[in-house]
C-alpha atoms as a PDB file:
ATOM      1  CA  UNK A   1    -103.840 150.070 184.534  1.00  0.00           C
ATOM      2  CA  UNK A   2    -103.402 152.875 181.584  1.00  0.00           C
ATOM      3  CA  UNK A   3    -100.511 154.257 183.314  1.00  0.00           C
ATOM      4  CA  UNK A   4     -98.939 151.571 184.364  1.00  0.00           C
ATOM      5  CA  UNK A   5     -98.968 150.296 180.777  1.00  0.00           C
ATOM      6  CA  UNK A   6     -97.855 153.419 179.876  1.00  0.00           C
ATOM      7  CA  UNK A   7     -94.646 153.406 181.843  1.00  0.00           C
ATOM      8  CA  UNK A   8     -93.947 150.163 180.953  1.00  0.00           C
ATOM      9  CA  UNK A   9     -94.009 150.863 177.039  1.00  0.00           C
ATOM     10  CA  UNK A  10     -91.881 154.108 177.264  1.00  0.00           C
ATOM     11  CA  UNK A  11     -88.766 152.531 177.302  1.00  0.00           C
ATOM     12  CA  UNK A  12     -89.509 150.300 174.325  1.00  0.00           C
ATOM     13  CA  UNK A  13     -90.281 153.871 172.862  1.00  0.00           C
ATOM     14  CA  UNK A  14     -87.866 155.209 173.425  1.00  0.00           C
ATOM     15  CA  UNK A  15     -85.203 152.968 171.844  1.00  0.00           C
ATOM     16  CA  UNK A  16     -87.055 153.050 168.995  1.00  0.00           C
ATOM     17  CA  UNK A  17     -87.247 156.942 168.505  1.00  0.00           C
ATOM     18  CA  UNK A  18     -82.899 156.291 169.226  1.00  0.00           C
ATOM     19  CA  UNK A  19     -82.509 154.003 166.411  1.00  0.00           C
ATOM     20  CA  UNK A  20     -84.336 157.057 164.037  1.00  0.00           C
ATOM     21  CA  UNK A  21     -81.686 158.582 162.774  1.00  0.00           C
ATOM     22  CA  UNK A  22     -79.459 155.042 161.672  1.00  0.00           C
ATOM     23  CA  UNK A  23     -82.546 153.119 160.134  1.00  0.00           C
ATOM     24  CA  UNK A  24     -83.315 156.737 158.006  1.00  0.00           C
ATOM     25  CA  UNK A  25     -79.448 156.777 156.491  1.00  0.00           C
ATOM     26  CA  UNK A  26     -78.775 153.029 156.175  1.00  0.00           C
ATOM     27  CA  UNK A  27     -82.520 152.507 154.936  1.00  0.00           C
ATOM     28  CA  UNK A  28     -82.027 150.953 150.821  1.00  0.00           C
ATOM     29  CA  UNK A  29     -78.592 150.442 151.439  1.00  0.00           C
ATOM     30  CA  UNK A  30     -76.215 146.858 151.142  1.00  0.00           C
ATOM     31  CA  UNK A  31     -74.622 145.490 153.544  1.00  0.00           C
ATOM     32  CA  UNK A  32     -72.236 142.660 153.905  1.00  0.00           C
ATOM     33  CA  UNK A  33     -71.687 140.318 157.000  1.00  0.00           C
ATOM     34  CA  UNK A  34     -68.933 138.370 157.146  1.00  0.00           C
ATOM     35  CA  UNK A  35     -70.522 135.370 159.728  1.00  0.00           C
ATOM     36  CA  UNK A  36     -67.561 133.550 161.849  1.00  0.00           C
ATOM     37  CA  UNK A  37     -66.206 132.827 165.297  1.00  0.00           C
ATOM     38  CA  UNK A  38     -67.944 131.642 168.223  1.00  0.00           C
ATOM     39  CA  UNK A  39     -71.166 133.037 166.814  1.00  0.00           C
ATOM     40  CA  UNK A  40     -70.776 130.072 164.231  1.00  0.00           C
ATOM     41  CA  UNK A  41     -70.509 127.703 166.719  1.00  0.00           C
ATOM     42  CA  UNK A  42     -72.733 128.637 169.848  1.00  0.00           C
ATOM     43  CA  UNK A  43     -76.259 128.295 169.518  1.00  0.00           C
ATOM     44  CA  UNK A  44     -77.567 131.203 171.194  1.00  0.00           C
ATOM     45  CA  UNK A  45     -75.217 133.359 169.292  1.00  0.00           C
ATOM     46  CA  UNK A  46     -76.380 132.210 165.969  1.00  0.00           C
ATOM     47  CA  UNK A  47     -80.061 132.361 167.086  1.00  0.00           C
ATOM     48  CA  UNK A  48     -79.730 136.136 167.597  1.00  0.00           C
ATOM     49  CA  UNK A  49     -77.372 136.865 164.503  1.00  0.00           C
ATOM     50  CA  UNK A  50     -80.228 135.179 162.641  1.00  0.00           C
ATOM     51  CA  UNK A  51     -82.478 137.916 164.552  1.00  0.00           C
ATOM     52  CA  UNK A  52     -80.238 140.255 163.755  1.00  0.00           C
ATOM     53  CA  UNK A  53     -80.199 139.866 160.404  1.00  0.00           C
ATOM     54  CA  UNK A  54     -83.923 139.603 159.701  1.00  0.00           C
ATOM     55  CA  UNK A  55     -84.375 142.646 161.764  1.00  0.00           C
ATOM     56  CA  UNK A  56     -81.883 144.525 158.999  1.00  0.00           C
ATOM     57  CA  UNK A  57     -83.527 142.979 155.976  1.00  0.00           C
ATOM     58  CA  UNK A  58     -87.290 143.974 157.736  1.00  0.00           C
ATOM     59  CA  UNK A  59     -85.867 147.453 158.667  1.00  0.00           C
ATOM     60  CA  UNK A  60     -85.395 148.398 155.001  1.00  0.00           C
ATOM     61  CA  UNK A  61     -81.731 147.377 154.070  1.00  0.00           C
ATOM     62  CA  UNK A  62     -80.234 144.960 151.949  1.00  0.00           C
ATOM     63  CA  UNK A  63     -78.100 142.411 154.330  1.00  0.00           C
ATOM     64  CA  UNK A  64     -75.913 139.410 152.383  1.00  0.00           C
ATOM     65  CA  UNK A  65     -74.003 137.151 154.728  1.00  0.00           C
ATOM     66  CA  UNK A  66     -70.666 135.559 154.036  1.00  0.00           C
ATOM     67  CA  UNK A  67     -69.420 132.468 155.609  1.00  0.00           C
ATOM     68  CA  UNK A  68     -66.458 130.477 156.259  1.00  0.00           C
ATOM     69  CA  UNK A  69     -66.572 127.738 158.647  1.00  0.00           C
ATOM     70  CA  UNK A  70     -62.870 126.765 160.169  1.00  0.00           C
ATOM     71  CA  UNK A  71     -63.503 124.625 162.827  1.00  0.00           C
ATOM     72  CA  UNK A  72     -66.381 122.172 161.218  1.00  0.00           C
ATOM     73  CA  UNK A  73     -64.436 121.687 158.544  1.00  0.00           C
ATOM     74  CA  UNK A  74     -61.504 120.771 160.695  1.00  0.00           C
ATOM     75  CA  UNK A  75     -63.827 118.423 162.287  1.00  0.00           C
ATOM     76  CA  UNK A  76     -64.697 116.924 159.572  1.00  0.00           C
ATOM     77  CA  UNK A  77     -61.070 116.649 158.073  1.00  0.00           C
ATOM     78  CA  UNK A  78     -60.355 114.813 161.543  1.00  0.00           C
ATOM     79  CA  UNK A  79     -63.639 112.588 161.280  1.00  0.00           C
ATOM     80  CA  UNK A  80     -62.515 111.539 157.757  1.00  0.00           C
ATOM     81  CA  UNK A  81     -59.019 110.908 158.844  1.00  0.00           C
ATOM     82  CA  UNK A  82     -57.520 113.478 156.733  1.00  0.00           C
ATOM     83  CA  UNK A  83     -54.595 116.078 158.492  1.00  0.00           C
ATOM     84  CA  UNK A  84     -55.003 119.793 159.105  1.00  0.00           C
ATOM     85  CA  UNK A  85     -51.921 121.592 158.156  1.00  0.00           C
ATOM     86  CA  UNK A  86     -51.809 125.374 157.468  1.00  0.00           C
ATOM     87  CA  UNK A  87     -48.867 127.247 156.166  1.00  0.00           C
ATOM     88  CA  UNK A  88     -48.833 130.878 156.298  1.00  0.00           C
ATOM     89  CA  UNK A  89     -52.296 131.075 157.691  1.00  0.00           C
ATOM     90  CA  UNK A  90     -53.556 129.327 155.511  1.00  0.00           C
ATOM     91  CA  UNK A  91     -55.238 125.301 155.249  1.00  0.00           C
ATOM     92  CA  UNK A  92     -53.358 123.194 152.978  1.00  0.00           C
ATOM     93  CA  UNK A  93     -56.206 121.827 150.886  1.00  0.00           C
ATOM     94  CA  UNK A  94     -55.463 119.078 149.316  1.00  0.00           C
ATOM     95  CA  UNK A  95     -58.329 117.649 146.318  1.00  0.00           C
ATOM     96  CA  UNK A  96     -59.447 115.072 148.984  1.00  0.00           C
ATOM     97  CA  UNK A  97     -59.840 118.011 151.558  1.00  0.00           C
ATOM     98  CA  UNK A  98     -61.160 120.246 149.289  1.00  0.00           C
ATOM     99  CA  UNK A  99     -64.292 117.696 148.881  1.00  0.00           C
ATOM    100  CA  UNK A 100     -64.629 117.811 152.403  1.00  0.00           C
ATOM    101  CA  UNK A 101     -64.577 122.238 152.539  1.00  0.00           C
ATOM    102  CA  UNK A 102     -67.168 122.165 149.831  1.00  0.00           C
ATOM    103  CA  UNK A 103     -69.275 119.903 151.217  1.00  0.00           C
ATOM    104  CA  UNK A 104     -69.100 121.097 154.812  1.00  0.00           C
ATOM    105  CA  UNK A 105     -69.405 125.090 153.880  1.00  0.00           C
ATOM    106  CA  UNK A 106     -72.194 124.096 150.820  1.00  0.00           C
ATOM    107  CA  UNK A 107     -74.200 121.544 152.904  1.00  0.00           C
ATOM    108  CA  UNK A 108     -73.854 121.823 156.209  1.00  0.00           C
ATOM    109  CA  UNK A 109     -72.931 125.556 157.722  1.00  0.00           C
ATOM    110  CA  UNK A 110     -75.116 127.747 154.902  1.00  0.00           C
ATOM    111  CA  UNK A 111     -77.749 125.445 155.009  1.00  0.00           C
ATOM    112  CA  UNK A 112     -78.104 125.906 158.913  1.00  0.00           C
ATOM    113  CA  UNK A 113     -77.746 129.213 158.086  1.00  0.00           C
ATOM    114  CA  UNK A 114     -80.549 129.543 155.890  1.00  0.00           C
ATOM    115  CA  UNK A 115     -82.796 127.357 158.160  1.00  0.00           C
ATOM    116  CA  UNK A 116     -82.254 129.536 161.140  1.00  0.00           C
ATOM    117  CA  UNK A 117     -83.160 132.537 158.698  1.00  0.00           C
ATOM    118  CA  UNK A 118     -86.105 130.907 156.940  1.00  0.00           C
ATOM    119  CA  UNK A 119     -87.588 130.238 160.382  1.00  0.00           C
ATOM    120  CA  UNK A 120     -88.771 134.269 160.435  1.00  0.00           C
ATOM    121  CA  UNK A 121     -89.885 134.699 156.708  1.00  0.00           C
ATOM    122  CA  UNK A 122     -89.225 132.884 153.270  1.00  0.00           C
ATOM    123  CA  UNK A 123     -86.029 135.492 153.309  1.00  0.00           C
ATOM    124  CA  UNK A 124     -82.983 133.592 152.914  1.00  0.00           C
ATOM    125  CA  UNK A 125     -81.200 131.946 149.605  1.00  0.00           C
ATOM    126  CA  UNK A 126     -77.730 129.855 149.921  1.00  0.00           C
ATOM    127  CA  UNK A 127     -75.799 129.722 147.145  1.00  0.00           C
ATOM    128  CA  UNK A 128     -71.464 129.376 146.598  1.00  0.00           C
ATOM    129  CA  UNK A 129     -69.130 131.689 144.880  1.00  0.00           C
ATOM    130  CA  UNK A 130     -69.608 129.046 142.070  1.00  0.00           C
ATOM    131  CA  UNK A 131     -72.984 129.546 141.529  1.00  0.00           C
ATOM    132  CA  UNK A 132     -73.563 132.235 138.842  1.00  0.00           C
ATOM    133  CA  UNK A 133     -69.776 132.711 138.568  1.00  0.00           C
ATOM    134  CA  UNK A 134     -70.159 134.907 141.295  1.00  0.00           C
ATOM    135  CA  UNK A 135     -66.693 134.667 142.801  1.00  0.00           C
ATOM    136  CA  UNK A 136     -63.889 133.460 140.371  1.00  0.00           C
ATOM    137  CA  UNK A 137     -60.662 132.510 141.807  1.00  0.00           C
ATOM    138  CA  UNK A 138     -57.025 131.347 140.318  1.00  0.00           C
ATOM    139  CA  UNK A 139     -54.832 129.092 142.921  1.00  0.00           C
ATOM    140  CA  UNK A 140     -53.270 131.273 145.648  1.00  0.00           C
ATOM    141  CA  UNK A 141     -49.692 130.753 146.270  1.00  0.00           C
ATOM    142  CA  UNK A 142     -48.697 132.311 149.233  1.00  0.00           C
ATOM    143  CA  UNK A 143     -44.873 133.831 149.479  1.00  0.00           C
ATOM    144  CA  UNK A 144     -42.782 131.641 152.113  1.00  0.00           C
ATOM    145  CA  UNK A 145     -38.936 132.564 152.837  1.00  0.00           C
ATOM    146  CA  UNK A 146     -38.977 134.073 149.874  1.00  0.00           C
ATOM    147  CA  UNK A 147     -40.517 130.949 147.574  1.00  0.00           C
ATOM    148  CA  UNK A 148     -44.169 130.769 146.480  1.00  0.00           C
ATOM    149  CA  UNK A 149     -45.139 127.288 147.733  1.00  0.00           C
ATOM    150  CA  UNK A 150     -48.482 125.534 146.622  1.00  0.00           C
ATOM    151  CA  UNK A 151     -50.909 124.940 149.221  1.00  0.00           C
ATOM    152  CA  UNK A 152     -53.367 122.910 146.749  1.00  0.00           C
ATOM    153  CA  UNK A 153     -56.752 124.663 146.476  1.00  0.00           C
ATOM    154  CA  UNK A 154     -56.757 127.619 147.539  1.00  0.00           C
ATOM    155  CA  UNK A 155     -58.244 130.179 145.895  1.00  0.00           C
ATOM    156  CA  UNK A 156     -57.170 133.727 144.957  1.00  0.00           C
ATOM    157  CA  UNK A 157     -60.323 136.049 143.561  1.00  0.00           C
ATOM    158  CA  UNK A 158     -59.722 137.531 140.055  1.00  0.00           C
ATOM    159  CA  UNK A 159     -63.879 138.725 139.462  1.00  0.00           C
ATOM    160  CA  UNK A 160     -66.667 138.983 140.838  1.00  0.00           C
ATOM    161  CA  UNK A 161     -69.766 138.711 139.306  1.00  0.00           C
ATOM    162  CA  UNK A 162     -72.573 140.269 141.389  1.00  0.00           C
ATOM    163  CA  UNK A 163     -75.909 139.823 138.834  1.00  0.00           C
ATOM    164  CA  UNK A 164     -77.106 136.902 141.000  1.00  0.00           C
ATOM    165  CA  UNK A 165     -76.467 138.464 144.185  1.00  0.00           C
ATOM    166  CA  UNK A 166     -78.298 142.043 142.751  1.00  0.00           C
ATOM    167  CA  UNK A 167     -81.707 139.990 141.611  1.00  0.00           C
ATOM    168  CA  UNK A 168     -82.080 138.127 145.357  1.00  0.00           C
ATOM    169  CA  UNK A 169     -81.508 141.568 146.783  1.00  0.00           C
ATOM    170  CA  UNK A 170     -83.816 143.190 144.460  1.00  0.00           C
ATOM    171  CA  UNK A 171     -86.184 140.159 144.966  1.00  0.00           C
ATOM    172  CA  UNK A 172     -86.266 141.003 148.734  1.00  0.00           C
ATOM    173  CA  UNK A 173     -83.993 137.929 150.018  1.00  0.00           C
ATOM    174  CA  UNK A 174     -81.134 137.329 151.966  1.00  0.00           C
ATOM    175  CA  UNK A 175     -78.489 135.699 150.064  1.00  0.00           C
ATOM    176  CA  UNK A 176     -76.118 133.382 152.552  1.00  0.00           C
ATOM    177  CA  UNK A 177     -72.855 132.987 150.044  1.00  0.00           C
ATOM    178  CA  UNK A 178     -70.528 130.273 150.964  1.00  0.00           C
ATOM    179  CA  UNK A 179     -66.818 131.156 150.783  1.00  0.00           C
ATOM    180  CA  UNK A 180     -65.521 128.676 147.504  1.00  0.00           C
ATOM    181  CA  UNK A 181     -64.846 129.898 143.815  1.00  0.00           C
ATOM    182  CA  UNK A 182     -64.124 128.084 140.877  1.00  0.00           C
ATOM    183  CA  UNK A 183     -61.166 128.890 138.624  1.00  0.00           C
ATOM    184  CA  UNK A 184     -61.656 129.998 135.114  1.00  0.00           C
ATOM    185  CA  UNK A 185     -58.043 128.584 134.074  1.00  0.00           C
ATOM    186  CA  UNK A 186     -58.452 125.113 135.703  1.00  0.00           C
ATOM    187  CA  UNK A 187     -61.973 124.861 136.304  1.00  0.00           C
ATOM    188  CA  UNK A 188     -61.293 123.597 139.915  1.00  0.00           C
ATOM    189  CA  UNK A 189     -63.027 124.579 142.707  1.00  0.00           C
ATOM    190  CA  UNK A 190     -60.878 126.491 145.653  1.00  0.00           C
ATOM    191  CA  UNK A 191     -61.324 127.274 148.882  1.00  0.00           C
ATOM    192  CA  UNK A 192     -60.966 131.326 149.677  1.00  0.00           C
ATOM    193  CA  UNK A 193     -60.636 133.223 153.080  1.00  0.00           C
ATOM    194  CA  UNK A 194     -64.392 134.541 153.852  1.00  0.00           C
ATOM    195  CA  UNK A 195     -63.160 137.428 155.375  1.00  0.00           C
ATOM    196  CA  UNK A 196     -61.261 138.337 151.583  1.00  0.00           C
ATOM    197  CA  UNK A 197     -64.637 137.051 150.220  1.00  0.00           C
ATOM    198  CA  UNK A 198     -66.953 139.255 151.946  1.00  0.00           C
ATOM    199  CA  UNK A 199     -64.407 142.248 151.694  1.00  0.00           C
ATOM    200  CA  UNK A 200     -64.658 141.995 147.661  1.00  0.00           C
ATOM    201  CA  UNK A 201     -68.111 141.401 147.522  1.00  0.00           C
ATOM    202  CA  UNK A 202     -68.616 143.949 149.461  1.00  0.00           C
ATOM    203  CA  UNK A 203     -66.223 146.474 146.764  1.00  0.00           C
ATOM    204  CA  UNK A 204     -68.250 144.989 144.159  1.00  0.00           C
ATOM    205  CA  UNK A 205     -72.062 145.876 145.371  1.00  0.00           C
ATOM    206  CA  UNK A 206     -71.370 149.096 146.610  1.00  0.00           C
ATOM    207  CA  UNK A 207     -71.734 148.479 149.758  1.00  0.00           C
ATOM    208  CA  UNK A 208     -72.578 150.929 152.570  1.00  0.00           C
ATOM    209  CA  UNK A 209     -71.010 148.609 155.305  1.00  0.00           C
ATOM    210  CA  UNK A 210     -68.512 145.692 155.458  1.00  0.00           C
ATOM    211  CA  UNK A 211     -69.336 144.164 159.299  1.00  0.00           C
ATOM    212  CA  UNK A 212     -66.642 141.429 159.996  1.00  0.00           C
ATOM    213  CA  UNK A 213     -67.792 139.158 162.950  1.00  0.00           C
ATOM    214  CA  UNK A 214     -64.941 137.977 164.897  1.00  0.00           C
ATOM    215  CA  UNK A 215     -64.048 136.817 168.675  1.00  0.00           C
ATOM    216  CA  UNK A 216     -62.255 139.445 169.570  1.00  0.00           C
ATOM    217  CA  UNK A 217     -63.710 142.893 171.081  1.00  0.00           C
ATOM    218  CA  UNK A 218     -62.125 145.089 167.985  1.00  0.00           C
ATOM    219  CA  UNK A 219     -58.641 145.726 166.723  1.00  0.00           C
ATOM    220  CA  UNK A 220     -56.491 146.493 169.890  1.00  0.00           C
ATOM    221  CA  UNK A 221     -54.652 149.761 170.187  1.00  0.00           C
ATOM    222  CA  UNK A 222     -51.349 147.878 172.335  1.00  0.00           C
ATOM    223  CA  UNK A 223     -51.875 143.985 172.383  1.00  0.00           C
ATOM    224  CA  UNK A 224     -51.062 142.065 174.679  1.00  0.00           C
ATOM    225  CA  UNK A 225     -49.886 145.103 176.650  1.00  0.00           C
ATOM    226  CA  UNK A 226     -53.235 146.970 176.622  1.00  0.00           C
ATOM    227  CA  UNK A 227     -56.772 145.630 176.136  1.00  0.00           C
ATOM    228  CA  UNK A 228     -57.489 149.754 175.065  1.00  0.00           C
ATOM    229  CA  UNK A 229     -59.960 149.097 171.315  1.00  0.00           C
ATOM    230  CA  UNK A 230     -59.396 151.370 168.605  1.00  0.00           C
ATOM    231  CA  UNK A 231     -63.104 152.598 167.699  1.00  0.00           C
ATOM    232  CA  UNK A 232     -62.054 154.020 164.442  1.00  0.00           C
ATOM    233  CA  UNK A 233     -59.243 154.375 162.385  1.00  0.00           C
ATOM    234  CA  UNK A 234     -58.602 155.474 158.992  1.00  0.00           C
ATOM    235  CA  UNK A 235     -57.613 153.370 155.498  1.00  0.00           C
ATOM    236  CA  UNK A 236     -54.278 155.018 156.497  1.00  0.00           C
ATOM    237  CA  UNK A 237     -53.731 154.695 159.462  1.00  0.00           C
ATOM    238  CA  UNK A 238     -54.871 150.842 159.518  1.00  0.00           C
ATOM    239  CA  UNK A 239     -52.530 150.523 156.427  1.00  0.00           C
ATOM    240  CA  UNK A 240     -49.416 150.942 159.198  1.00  0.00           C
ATOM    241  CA  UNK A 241     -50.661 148.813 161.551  1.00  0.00           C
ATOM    242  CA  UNK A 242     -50.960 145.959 159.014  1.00  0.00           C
ATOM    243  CA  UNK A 243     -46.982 144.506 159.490  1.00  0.00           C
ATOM    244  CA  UNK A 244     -47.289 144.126 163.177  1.00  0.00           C
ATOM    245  CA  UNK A 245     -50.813 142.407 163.678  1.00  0.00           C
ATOM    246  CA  UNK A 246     -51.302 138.854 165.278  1.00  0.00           C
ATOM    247  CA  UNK A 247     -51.776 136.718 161.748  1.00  0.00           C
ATOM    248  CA  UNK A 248     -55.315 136.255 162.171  1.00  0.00           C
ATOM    249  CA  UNK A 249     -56.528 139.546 162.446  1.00  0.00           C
ATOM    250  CA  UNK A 250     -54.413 140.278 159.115  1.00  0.00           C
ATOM    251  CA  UNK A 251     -56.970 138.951 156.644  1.00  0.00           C
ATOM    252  CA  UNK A 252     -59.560 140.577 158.627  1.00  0.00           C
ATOM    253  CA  UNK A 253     -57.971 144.094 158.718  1.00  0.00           C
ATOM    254  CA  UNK A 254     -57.051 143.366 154.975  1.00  0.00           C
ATOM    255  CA  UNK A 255     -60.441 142.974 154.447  1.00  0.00           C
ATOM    256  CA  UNK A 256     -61.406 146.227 155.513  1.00  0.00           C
ATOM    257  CA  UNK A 257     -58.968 147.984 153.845  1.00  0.00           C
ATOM    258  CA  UNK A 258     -59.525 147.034 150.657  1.00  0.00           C
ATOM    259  CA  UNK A 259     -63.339 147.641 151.007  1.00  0.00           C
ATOM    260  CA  UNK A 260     -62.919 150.958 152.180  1.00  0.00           C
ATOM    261  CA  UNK A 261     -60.615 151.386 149.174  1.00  0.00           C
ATOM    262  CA  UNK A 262     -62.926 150.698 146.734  1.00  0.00           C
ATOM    263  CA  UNK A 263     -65.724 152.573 147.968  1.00  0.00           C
ATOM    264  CA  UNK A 264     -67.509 150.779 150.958  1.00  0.00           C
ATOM    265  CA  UNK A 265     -68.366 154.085 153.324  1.00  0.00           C
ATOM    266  CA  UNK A 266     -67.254 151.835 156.632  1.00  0.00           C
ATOM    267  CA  UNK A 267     -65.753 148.461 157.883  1.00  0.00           C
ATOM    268  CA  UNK A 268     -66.012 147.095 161.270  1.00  0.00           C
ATOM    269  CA  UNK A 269     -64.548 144.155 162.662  1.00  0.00           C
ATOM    270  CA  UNK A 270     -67.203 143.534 165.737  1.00  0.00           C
ATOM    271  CA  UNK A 271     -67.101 141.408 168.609  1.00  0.00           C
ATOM    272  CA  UNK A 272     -69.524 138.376 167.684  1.00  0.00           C
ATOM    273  CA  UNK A 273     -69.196 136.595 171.069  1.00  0.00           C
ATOM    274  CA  UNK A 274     -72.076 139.452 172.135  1.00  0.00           C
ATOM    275  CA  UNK A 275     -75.393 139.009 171.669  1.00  0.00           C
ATOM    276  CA  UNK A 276     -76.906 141.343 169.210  1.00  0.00           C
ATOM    277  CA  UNK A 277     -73.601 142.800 168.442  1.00  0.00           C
ATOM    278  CA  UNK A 278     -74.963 143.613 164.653  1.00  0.00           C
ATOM    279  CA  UNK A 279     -78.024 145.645 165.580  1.00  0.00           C
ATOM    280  CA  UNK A 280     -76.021 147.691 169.213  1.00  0.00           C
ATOM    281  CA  UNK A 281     -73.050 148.430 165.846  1.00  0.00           C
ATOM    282  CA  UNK A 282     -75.661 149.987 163.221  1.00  0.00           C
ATOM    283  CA  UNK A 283     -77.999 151.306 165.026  1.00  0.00           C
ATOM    284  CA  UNK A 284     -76.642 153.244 168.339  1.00  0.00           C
ATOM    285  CA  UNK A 285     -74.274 155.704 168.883  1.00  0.00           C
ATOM    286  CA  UNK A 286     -71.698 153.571 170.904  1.00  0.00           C
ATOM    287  CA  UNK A 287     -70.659 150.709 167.927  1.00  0.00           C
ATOM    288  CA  UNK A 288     -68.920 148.518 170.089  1.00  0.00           C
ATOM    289  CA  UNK A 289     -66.222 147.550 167.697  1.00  0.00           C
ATOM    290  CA  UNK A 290     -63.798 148.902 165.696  1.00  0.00           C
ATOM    291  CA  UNK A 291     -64.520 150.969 162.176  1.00  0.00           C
ATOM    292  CA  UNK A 292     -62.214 151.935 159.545  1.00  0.00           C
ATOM    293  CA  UNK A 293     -62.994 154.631 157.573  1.00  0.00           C
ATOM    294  CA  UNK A 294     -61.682 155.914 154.215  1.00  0.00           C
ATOM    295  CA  UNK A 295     -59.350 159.077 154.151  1.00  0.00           C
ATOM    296  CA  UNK A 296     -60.653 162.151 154.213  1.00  0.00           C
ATOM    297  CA  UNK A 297     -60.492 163.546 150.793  1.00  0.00           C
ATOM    298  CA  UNK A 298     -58.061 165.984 150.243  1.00  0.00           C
ATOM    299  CA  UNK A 299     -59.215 169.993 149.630  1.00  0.00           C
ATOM    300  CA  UNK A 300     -59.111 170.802 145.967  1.00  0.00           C
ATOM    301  CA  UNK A 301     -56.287 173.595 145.659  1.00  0.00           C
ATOM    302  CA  UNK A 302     -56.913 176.823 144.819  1.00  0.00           C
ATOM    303  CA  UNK A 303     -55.598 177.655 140.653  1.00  0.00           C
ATOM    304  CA  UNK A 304     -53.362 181.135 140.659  1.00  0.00           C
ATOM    305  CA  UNK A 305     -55.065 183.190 138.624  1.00  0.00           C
ATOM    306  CA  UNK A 306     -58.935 181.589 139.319  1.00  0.00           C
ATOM    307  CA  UNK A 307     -61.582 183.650 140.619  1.00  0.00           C
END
């Protein structure tokens, strides 16, 4: 019976002894998850993201999850009777429609969010980019044959304000942020890409990790031509890839960039149609998706005349 349980338990052992070396250097440190796709939307998927994300917070870093949440809110639009029409990537959000976004993101997505969280501990807190003024946004108008055109509420971020954030992190929760800002110049609310959200949230709490869940295996090296992933890139080298991605990886890759830019250590856009997909990215050697990187910094040159 002793060996037999003994061989059994090994295994279990010895993934644990793998995972060593990642939960000793991410171990204090932030991360942001940007929540989306399929994992949004299938419930076995959400389940263990929920899992995944307790695990991180119980493990000894700081998770905060950022959501969007497309395709209820274009259910809801429908419901109500009210058109989805995007221009430039991008909803047209009309004041009617931008009731429905708030109320579908604020009440409905997050708060299944939090539930699912809550069911493991008293860990998660849901809260908006309004609360706190911790996202502040002016209206986005997007560049179209050479004319900005108004789209109605969407939002463009100007500031961030993290102090909320900090104090349920230092507190030992999970904040769950939903993606909407209010503007300082009109005082209207606006509805901004999560992805952009999470990216400069991310910036602003120093950040070890950006981890963009999407429903795509990682940023292809030759799509459609080649299903070949690019496992890691540089702010650099994504930077030139940027005019000839499909438009809905753009915000995404965006995203990353600018996190990376502003002093995230990595961003990876992961495949969130696989089970677990958070904890087999941090935690093994593999990552199954792809992560940018900033450049290398660049030797200091040598000073004629310096010893």
């Amino acid at each position: 019976m002793s060996a037999a349980r003994k061989h059994t338990a090994l295994p279990k052992a010895q993934t644990l002894i793998e995972a060593l070396p990642w939960l000793t250097r991410h171990n204090g440190k932030t991360v942001v998850i940007k929540f989306g796709g399929n994992a949004m939307v299938d419930d076995e998927l959400k389940a263990a993201f929920a899992q995944d994300v307790v695990f991180l917070r119980q493990a000894g870093l700081k998770p905060v999850v950022v959501h969007g949440g497309g395709p209820q809110i274009s259910a809801q639009l429908d419901k109500q009777g009210l058109v989805s029409e995007f221009k430039a990537g991008l909803r047209v959000t009309t004041p009617e429609a931008m009731d429905v976004v708030r109320m579908v993101l604020a009440g409905h997505v997050q708060r299944e969010l939090v539930g699912l969280l809550n069911e493991h501990g008293p860990l998660a807190v849901g809260m908006t980019g309004e609360d706190a003024h911790t996202i502040t946004a002016t209206q986005h108008r997007p560049v179209i044959d050479g004319e900005a055109v108004d789209i109605g509420r969407v939002g463009e971020i100007t500031a961030i304000d993290t102090g909320a954030i900090r104090a349920l992190l230092d507190d030992g929760r999970i904040p769950v942020v939903s993606s909407i800002a209010r503007s300082a110049e009109d005082n209207h609310v606006y509805n901004v890409n999560a992805d952009t959200a999470a990216a400069a949230l991310a910036a602003a709490l120093d950040a070890e990790t950006l981890m963009v869940l999407t429903d795509v295996e990682g940023l292809y090296e030759d799509w459609p031509n080649s299903d070949d992933v690019i496992s890691r890139l540089t702010a650099t080298e994504l930077e030139k890839l940027l005019p000839d991605l499909s438009s809905g990886m753009v915000p995404k890759m965006k995203g990353c960039l600018h996190a990376v830019r502003n002093g995230v250590q990595t961003a990876r856009v992961i495949d969130g149609r696989v089970q677990h997909s958070i904890l087999l990215e941090i935690f093994t050697d593999e990552g199954i998706g792809t992560m940018v990187v900033p450049d290398a910094p660049q030797e200091p040159r040598e000073t004629q005349g310096e010893s």
